[in-house]
N, C-alpha and C. Protein backbone atom coordinates (compact mmCIF):
# COMPACT_ATOMS: atom_id res chain seq x y z
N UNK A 1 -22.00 -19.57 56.75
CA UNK A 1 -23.45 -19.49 56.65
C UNK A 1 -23.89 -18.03 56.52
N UNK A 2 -23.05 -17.23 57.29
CA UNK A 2 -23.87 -15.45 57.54
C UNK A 2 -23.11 -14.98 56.02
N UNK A 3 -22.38 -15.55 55.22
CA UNK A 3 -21.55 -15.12 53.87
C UNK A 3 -22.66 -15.91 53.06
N UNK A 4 -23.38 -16.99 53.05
CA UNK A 4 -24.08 -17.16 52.32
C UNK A 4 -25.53 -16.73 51.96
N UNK A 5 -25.82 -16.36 53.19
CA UNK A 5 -26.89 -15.44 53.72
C UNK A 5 -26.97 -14.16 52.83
N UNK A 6 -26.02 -13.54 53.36
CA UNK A 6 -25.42 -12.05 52.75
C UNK A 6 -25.52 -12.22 51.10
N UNK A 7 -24.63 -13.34 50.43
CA UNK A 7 -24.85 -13.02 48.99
C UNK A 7 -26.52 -13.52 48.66
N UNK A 8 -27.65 -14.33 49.18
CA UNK A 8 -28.63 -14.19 48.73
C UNK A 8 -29.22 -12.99 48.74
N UNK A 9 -29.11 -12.66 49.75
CA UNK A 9 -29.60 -10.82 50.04
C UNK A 9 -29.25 -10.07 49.25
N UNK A 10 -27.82 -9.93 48.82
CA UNK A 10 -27.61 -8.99 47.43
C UNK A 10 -27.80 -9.56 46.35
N UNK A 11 -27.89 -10.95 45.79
CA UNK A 11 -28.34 -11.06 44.77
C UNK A 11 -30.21 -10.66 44.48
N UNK A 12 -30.42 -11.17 45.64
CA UNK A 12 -32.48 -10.84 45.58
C UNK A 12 -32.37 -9.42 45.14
N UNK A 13 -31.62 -8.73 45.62
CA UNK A 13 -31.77 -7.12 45.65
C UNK A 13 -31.37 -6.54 44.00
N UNK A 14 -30.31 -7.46 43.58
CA UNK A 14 -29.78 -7.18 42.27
C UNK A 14 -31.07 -7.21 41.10
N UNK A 15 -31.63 -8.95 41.68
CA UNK A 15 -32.65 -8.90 40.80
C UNK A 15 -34.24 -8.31 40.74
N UNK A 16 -33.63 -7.53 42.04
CA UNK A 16 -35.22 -6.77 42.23
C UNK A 16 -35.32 -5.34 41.24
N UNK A 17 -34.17 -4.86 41.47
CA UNK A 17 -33.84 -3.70 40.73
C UNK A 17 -33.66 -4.25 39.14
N UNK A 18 -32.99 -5.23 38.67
CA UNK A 18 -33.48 -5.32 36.80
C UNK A 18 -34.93 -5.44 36.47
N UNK A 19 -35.45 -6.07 37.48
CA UNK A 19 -36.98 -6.18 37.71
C UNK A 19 -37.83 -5.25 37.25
N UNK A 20 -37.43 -4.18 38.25
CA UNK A 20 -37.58 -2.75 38.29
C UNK A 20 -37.54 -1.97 36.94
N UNK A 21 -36.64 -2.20 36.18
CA UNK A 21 -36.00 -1.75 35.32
C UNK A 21 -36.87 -1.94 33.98
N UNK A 22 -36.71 -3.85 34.11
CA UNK A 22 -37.90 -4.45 33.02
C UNK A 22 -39.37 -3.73 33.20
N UNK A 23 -39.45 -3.52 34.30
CA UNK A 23 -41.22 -3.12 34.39
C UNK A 23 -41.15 -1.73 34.05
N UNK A 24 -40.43 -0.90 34.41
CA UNK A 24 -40.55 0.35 33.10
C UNK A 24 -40.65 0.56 31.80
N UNK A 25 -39.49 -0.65 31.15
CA UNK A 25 -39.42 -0.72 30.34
C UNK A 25 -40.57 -1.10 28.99
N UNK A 26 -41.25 -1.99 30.43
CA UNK A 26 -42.16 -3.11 29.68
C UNK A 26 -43.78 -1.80 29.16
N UNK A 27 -43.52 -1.04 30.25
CA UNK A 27 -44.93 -0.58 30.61
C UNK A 27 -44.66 0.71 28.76
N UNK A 28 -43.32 0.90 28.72
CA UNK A 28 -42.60 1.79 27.37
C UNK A 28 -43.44 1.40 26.40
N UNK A 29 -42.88 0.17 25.98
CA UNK A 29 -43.07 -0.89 25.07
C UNK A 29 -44.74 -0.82 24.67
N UNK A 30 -45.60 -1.01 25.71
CA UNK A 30 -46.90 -1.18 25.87
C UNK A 30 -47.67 0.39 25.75
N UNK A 31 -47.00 1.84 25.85
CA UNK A 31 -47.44 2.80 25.65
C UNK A 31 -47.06 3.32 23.76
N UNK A 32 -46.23 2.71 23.24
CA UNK A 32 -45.71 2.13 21.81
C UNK A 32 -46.89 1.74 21.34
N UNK A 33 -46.90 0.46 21.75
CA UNK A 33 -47.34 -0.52 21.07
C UNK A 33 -49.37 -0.04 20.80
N UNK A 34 -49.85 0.94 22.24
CA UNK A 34 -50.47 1.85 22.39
C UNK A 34 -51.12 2.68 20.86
N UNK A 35 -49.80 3.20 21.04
CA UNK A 35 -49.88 4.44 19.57
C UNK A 35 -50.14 4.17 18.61
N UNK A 36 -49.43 3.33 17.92
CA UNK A 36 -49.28 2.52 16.83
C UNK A 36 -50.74 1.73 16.69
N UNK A 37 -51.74 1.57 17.51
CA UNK A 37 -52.79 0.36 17.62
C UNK A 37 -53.81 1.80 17.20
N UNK A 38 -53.52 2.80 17.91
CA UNK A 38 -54.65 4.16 17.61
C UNK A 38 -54.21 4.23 15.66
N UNK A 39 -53.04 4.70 15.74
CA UNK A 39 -52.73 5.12 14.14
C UNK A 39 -53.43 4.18 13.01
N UNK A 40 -53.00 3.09 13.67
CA UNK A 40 -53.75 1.95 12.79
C UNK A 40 -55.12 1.88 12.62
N UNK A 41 -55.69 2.07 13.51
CA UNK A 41 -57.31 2.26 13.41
C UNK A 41 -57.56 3.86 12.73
N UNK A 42 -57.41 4.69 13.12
CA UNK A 42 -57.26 6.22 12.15
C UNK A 42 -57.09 5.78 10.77
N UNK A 43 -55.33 5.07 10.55
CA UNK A 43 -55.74 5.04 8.94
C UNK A 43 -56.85 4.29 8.37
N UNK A 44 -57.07 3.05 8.98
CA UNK A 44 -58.52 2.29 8.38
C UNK A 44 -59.59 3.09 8.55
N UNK A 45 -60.10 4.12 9.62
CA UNK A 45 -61.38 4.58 9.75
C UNK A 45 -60.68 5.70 8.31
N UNK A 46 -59.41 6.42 8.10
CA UNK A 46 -59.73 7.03 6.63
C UNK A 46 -59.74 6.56 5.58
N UNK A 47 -59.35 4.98 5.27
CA UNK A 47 -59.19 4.86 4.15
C UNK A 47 -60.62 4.21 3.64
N UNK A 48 -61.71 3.74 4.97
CA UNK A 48 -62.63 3.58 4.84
C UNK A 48 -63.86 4.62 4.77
N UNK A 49 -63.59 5.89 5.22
CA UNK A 49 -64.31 6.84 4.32
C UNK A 49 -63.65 7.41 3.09
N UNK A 50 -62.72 6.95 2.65
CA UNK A 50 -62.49 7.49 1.31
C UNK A 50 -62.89 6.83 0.40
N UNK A 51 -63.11 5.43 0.74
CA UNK A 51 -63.70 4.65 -0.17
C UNK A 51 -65.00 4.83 0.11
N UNK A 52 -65.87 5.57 0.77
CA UNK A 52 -67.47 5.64 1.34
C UNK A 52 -67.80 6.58 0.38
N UNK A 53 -67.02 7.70 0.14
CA UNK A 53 -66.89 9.04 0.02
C UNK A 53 -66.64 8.86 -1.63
N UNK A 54 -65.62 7.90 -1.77
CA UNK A 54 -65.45 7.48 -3.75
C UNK A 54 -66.75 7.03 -4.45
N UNK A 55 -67.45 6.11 -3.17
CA UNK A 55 -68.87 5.54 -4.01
C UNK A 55 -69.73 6.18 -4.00
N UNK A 56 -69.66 6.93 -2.87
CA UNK A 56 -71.00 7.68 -3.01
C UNK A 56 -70.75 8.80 -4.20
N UNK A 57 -69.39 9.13 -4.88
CA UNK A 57 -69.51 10.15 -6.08
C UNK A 57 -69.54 9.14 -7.18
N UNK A 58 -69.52 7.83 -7.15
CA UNK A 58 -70.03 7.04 -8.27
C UNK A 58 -68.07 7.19 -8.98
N UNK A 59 -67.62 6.89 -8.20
CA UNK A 59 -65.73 6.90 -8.77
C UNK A 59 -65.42 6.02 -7.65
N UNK A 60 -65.21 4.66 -8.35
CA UNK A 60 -64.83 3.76 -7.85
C UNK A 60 -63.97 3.20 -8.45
N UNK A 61 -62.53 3.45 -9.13
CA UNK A 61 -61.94 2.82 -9.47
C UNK A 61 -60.82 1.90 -9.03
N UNK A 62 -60.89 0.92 -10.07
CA UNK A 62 -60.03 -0.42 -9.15
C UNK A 62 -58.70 -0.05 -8.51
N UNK A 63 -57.70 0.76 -8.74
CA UNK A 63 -57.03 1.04 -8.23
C UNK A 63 -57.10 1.91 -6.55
N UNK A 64 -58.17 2.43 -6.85
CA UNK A 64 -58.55 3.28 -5.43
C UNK A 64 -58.70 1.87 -4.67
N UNK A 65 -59.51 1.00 -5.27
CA UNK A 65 -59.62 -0.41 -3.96
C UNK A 65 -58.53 -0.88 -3.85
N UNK A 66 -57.71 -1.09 -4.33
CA UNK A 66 -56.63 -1.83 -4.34
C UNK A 66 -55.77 -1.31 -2.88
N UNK A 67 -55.62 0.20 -3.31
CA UNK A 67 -54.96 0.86 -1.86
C UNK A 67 -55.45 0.97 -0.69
N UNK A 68 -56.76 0.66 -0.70
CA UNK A 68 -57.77 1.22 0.17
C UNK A 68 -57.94 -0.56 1.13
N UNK A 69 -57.51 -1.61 0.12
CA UNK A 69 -57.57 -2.81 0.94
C UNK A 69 -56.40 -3.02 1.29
N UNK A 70 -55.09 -2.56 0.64
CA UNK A 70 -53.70 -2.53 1.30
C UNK A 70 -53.78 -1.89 2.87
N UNK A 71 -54.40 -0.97 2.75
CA UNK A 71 -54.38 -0.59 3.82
C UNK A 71 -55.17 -0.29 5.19
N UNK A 72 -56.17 -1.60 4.56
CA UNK A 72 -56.70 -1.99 5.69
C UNK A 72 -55.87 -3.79 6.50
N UNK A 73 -55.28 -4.09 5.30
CA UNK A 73 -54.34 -5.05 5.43
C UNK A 73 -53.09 -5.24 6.92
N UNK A 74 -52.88 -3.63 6.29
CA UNK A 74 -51.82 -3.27 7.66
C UNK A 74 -52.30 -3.04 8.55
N UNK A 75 -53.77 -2.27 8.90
CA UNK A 75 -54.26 -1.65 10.20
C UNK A 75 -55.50 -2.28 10.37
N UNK A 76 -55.48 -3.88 10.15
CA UNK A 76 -56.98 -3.96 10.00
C UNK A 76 -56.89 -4.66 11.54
N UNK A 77 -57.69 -5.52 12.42
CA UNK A 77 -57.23 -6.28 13.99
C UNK A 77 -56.60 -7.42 13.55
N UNK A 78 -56.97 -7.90 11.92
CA UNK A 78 -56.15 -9.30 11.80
C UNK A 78 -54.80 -9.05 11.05
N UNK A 79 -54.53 -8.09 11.13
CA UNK A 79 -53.01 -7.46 10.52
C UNK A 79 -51.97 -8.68 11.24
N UNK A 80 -51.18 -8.89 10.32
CA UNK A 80 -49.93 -9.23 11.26
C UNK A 80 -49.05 -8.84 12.66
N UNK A 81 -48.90 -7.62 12.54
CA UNK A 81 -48.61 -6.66 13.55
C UNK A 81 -49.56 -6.79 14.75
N UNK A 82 -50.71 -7.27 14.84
CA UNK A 82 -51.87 -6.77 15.91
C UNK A 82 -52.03 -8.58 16.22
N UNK A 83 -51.61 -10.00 15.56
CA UNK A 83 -51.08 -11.06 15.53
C UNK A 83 -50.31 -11.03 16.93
N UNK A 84 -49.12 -11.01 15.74
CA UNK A 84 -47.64 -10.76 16.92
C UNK A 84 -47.73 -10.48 18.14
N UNK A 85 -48.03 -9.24 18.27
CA UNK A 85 -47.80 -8.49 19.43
C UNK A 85 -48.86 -8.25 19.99
């Protein structure tokens, strides 16, 4: 009984510490995932004054939209990436 005792005690302890481990890890992941959510909004707030900035000089060409909606595609809140994760 005091041997079975004993290995719950070191196992609780084993899994307190991966625990430990995960919650650093996790909090990593989430200071990432952080960055990447700022960058994404930066490139849309530029690619949305460049297109502000194209019309208002009366140069709007289709190709400028084309990139300018690609890449609100990637950084927009309904991006895939901002989905997922």
């Amino acid at each position: 009984m005091k041997q079975t005792v004993q290995q719950i005690v070191e196992a609780s302890a084993s899994i307190n510490d991966r625990l430990a481990v995960l919650s650093v890890k996790a909090g990593s992941i989430g200071t990432v995932v952080t960055t990447i959510t700022k960058v994404a909004d930066q490139t849309n707030l530029l690619s949305l004054n460049a297109a502000i900035e194209a019309e208002k000089a009366g140069e709007y060409p289709a190709r400028f939209r084309r990139g300018g909606d690609r890449n609100q595609a990637f950084s927009g809140p309904d991006s895939r990436f901002h989905q997922r994760y």
